[in-house]
C-alpha atoms as a PDB file:
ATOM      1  CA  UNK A   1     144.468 103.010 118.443  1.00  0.00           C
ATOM      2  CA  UNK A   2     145.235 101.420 115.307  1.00  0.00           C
ATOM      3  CA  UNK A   3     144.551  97.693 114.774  1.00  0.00           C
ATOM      4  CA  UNK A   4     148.067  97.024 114.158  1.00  0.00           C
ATOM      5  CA  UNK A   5     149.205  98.814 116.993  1.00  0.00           C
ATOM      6  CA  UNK A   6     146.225  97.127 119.247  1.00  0.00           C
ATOM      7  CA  UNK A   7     148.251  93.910 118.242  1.00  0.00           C
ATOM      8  CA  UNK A   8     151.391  94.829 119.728  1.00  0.00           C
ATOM      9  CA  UNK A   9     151.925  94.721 123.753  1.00  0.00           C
ATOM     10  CA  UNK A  10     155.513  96.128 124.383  1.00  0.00           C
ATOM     11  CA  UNK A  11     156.310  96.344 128.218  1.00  0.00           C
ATOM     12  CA  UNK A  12     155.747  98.919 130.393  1.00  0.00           C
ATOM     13  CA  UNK A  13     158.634 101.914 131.024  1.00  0.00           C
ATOM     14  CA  UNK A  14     159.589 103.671 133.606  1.00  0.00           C
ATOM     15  CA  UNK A  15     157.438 106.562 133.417  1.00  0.00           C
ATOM     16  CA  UNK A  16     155.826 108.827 136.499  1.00  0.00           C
ATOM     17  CA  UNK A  17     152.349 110.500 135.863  1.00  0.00           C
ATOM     18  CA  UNK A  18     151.032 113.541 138.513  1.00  0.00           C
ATOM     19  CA  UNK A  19     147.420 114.484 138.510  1.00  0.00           C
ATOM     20  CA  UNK A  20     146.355 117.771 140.123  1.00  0.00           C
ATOM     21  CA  UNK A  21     143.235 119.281 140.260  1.00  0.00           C
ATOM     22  CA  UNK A  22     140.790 121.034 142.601  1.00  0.00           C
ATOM     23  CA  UNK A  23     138.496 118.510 144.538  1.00  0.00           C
ATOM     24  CA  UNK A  24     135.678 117.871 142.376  1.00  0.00           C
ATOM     25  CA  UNK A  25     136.890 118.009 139.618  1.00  0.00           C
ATOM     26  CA  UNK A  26     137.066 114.238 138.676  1.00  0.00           C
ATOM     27  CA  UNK A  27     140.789 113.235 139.359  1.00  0.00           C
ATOM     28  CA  UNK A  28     139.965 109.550 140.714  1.00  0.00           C
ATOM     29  CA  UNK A  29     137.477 108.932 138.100  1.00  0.00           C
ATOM     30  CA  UNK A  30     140.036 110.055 135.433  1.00  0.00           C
ATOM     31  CA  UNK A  31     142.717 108.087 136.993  1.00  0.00           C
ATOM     32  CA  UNK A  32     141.061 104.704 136.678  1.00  0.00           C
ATOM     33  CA  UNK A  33     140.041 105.443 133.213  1.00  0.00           C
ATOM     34  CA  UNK A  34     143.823 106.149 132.525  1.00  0.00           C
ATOM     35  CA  UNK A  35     144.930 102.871 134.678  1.00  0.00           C
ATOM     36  CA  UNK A  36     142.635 100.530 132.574  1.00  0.00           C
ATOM     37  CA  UNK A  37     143.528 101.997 129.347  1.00  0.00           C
ATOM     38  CA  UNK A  38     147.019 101.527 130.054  1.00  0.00           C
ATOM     39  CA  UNK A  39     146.673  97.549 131.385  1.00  0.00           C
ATOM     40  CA  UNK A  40     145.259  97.557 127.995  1.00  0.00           C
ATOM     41  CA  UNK A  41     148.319  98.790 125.948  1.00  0.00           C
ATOM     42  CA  UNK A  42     151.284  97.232 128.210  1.00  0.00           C
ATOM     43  CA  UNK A  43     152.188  93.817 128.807  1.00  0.00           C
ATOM     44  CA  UNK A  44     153.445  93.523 133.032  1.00  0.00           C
ATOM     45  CA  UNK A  45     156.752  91.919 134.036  1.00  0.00           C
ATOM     46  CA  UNK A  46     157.045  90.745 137.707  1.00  0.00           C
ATOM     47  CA  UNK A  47     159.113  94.104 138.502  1.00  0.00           C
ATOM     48  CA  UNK A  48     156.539  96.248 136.430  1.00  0.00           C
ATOM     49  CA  UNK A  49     153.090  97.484 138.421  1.00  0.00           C
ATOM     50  CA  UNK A  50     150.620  99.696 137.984  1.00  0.00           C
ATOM     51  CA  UNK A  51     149.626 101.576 141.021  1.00  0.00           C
ATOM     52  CA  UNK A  52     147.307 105.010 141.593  1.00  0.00           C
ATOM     53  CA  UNK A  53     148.845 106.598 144.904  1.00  0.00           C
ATOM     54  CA  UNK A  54     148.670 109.894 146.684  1.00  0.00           C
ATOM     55  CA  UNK A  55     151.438 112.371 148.153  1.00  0.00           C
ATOM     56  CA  UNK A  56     152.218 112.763 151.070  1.00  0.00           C
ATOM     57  CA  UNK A  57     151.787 109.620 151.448  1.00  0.00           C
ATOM     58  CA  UNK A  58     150.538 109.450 154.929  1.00  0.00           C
ATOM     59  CA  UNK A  59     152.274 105.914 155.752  1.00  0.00           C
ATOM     60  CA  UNK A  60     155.009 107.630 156.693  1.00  0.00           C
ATOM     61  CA  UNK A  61     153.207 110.748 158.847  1.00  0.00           C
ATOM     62  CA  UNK A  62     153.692 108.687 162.067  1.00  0.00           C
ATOM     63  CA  UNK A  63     151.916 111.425 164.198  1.00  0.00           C
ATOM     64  CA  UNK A  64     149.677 112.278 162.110  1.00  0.00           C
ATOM     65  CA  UNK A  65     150.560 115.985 161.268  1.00  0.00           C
ATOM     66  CA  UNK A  66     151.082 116.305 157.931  1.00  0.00           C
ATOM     67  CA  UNK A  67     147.312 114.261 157.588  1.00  0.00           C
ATOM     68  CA  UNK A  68     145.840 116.692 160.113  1.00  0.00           C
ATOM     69  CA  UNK A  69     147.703 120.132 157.528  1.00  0.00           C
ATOM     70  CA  UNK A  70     146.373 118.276 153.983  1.00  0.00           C
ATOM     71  CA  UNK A  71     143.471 116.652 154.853  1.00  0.00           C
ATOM     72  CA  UNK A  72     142.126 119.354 157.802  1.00  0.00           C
ATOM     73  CA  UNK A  73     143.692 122.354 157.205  1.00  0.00           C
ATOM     74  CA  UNK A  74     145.018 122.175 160.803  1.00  0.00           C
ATOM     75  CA  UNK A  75     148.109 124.258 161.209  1.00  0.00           C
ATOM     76  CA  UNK A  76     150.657 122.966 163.750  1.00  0.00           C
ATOM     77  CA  UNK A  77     153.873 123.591 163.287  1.00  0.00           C
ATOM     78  CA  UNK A  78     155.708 126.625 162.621  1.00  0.00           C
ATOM     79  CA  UNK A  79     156.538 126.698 158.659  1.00  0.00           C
ATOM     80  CA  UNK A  80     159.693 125.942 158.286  1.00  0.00           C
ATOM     81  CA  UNK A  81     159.173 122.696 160.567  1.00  0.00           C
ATOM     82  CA  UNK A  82     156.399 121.449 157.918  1.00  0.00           C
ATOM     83  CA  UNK A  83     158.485 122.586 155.259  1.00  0.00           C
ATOM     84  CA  UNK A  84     160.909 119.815 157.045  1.00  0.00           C
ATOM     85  CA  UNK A  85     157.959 117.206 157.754  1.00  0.00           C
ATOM     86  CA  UNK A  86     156.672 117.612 153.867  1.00  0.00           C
ATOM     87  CA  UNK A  87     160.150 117.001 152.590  1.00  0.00           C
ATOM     88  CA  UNK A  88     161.294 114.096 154.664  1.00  0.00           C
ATOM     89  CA  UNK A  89     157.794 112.610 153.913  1.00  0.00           C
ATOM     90  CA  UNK A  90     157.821 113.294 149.918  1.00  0.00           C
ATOM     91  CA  UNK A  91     161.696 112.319 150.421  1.00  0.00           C
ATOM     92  CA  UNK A  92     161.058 109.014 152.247  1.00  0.00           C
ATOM     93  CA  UNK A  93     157.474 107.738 149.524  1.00  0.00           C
ATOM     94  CA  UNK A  94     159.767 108.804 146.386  1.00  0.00           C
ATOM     95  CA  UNK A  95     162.500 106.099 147.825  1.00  0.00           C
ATOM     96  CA  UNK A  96     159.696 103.226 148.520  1.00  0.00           C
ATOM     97  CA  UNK A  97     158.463 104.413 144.615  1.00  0.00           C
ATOM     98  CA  UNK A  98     161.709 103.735 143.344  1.00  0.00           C
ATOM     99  CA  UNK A  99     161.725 100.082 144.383  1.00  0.00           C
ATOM    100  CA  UNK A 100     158.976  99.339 141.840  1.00  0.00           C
ATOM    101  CA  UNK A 101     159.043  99.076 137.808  1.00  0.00           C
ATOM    102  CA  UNK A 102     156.982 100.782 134.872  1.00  0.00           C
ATOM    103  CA  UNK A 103     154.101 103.705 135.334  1.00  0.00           C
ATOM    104  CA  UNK A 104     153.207 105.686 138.323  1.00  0.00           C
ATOM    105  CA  UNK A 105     150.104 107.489 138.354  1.00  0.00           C
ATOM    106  CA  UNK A 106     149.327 109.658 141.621  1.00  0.00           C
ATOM    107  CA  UNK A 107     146.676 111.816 142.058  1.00  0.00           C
ATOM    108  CA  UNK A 108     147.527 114.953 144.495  1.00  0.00           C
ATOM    109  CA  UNK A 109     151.284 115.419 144.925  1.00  0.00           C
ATOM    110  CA  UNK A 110     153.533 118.305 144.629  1.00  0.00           C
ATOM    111  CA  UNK A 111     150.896 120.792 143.367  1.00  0.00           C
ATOM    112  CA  UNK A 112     149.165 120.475 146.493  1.00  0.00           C
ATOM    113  CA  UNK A 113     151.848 120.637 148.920  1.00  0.00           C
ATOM    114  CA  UNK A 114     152.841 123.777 148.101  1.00  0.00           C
ATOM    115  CA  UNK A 115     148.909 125.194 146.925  1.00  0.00           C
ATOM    116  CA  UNK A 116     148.240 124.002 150.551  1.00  0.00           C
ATOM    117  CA  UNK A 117     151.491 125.897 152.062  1.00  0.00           C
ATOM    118  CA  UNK A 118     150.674 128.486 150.071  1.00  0.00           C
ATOM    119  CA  UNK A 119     147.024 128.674 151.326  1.00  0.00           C
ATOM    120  CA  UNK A 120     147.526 128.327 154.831  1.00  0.00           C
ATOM    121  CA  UNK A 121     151.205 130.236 155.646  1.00  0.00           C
ATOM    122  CA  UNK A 122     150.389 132.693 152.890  1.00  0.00           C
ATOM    123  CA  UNK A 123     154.148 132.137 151.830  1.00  0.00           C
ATOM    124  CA  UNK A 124     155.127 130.329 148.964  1.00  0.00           C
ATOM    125  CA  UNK A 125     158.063 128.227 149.237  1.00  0.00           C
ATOM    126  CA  UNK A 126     160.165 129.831 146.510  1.00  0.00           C
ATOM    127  CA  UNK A 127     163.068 127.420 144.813  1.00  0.00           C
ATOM    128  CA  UNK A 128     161.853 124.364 146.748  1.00  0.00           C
ATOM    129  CA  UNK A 129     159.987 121.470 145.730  1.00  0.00           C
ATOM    130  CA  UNK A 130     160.128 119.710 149.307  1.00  0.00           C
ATOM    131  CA  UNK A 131     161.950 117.047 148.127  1.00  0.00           C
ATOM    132  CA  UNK A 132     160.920 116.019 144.934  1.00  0.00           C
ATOM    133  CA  UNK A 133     163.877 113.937 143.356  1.00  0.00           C
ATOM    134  CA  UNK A 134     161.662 111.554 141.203  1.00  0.00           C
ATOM    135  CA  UNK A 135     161.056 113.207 137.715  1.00  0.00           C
ATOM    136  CA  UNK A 136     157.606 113.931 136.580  1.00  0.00           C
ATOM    137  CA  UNK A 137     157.581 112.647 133.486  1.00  0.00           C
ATOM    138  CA  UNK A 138     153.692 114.245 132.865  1.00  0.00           C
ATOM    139  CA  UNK A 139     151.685 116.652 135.104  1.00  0.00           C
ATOM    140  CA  UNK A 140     147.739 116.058 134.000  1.00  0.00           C
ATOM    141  CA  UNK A 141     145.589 118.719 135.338  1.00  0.00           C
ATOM    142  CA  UNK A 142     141.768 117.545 135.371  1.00  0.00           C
ATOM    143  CA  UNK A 143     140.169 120.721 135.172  1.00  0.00           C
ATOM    144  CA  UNK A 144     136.680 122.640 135.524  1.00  0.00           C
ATOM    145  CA  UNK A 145     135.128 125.691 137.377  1.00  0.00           C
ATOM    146  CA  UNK A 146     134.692 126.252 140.696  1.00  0.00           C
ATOM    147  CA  UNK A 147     131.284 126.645 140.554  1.00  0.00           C
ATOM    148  CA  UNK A 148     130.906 123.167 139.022  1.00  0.00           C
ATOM    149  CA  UNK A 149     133.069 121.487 141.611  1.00  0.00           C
ATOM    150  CA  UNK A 150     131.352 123.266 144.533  1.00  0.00           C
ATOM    151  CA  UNK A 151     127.965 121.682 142.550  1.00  0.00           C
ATOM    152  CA  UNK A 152     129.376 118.010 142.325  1.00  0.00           C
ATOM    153  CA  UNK A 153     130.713 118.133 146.005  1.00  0.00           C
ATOM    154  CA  UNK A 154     127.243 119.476 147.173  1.00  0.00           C
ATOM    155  CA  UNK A 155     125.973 116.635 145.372  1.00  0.00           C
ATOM    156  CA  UNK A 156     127.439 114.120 147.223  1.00  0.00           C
ATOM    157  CA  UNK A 157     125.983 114.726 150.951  1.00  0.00           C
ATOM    158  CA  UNK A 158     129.081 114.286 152.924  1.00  0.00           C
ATOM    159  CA  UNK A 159     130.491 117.150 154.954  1.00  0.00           C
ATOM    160  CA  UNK A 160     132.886 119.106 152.745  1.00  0.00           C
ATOM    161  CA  UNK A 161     136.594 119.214 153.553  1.00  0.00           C
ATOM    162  CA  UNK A 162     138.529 122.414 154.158  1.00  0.00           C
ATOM    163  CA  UNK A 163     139.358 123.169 150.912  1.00  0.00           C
ATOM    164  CA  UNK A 164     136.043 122.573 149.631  1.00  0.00           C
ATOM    165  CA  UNK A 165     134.269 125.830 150.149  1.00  0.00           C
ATOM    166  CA  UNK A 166     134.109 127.870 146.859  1.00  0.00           C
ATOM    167  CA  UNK A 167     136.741 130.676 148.015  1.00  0.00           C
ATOM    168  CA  UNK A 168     139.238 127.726 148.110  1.00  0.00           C
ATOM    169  CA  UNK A 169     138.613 126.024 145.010  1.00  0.00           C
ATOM    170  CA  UNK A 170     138.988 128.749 143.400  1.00  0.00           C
ATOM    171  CA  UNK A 171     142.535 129.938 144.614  1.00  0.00           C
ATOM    172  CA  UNK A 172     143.540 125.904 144.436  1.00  0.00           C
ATOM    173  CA  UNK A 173     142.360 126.034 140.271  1.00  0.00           C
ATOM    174  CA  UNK A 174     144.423 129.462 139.609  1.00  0.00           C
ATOM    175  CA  UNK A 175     147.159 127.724 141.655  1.00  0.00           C
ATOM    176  CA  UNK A 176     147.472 124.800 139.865  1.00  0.00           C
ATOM    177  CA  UNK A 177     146.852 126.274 136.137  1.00  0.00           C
ATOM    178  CA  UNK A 178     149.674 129.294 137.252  1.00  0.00           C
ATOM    179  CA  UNK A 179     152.058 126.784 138.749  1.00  0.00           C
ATOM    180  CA  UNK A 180     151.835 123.828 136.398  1.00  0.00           C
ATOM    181  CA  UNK A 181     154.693 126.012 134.369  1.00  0.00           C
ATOM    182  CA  UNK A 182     157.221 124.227 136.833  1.00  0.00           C
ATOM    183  CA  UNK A 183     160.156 123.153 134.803  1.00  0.00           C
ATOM    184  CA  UNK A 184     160.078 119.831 136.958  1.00  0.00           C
ATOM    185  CA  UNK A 185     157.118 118.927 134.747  1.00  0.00           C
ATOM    186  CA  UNK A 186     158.664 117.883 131.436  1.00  0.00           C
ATOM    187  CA  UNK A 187     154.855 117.644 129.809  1.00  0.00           C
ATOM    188  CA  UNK A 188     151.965 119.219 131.007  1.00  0.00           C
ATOM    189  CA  UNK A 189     148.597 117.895 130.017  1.00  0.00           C
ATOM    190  CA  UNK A 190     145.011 120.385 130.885  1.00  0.00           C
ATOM    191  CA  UNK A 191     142.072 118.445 130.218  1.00  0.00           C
ATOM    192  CA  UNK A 192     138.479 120.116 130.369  1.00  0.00           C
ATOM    193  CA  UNK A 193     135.909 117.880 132.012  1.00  0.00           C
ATOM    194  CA  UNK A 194     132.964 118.591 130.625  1.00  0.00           C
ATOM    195  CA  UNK A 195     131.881 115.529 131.258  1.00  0.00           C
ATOM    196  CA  UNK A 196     132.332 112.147 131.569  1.00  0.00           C
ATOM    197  CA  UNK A 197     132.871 111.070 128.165  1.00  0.00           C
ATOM    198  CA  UNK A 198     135.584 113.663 127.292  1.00  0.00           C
ATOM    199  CA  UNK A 199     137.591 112.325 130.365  1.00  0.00           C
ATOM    200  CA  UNK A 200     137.825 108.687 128.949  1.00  0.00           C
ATOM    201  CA  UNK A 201     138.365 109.902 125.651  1.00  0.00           C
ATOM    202  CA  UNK A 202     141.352 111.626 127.396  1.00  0.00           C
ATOM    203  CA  UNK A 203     142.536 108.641 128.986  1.00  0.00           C
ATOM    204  CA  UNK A 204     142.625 106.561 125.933  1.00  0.00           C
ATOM    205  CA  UNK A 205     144.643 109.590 124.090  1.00  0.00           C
ATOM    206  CA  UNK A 206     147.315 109.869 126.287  1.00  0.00           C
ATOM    207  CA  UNK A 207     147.595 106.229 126.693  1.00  0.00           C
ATOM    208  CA  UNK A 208     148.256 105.932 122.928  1.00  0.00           C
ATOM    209  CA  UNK A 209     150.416 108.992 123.407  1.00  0.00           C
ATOM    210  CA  UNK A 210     152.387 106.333 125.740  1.00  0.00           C
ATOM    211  CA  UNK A 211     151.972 103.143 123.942  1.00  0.00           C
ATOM    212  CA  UNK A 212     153.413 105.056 120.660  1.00  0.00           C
ATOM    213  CA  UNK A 213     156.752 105.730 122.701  1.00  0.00           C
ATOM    214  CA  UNK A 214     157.285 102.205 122.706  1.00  0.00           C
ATOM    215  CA  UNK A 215     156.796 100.877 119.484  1.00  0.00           C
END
């Protein structure tokens, strides 16, 4: 960023950023990175926050299913019931979303809903997007191989989640590369995290990508 432009502090816009990516792969880390960079660029009004959130958004899963089908892998319901439950949820966060001013980030949305429908039903839900009314203004994928992601989550010593065995990562990174054509994505962004210096310096570009909008 320019010193000039590093001067100038114009407020935040309305503006809704989607990060996919297979677990792993360093979607929180490059979320905060892209949070603080932003705070850095855009000057808040009381309407105007800055939040990283997650879809579904399991405030609204008051029985806990659609937790149990993302989180666990459990399915419960026949499909066109958590078609229903996915919707209503996705339908019901976008709503509470729309109370609120300036950027969104959230990290895990749409991309995998449907990867995780995909996975489990083995049917893709073709010509629906459960819901999804609140434009993506910028899908960011955070990418790197399976292999590497299995490595990192070994690394961690926690029991793995469902979707963390190598077969899975694997369909959930072709899913996400193949599907992030969606034309409810008006940019797509594929960064290659090689490591962790190349994800901040990714942050900081597309938050001057953003801050030059405005000025």
């Amino acid at each position: 960023m320019t010193e000039k432009n590093s001067l100038m502090k114009p407020k935040m816009f309305p503006y809704f950023i989607l990060i996919e990516g297979i677990d792993g792969s360093g979607k929180d880390t490059f979320a905060n990175f892209l949070k603080i960079e932003i705070m850095k660029r855009f000057r808040y009004e009381e309407d105007a926050t800055l939040s990283i959130v997650g879809q579904p958004c399991f405030r609204f899963d008051n029985e806990g299913k659609i937790r149990r089908f993302i989180e666990g892998g459990e399915v419960t319901l026949p499909y066109d019931l958590m078609i229903k439950e996915l919707t209503q949820n996705r339908i019901l966060h976008q709503q509470y979303l729309q109370k609120y001013g300036g950027i969104k980030i959230c990290i895990r949305g749409l991309l995998t809903d449907l990867g995780t429908l995909t996975r489990l039903y083995d049917q893709y839900p073709s010509n629906e997007y459960l819901g999804q009314k609140l434009k993506i203004d910028r899908l960011i994928i955070v990418d790197v191989s399976p292999d590497e992601a299995f490595r990192r989550i070994e690394l961690r010593g926690v029991p793995p989640t469902w979707r963390e065995s190598l077969e899975h990562l694997t369909f959930f990174r072709e899913f996400f590369l193949k599907q992030s054509s969606l034309p409810i994505f008006n940019k797509k962004t594929i960064i290659k995290n090689e490591d962790i210096e190349s994800i901040e310096s990714a942050a900081i570009k597309i938050a001057d990508e953003l801050h030059a909008q405005t000025i």
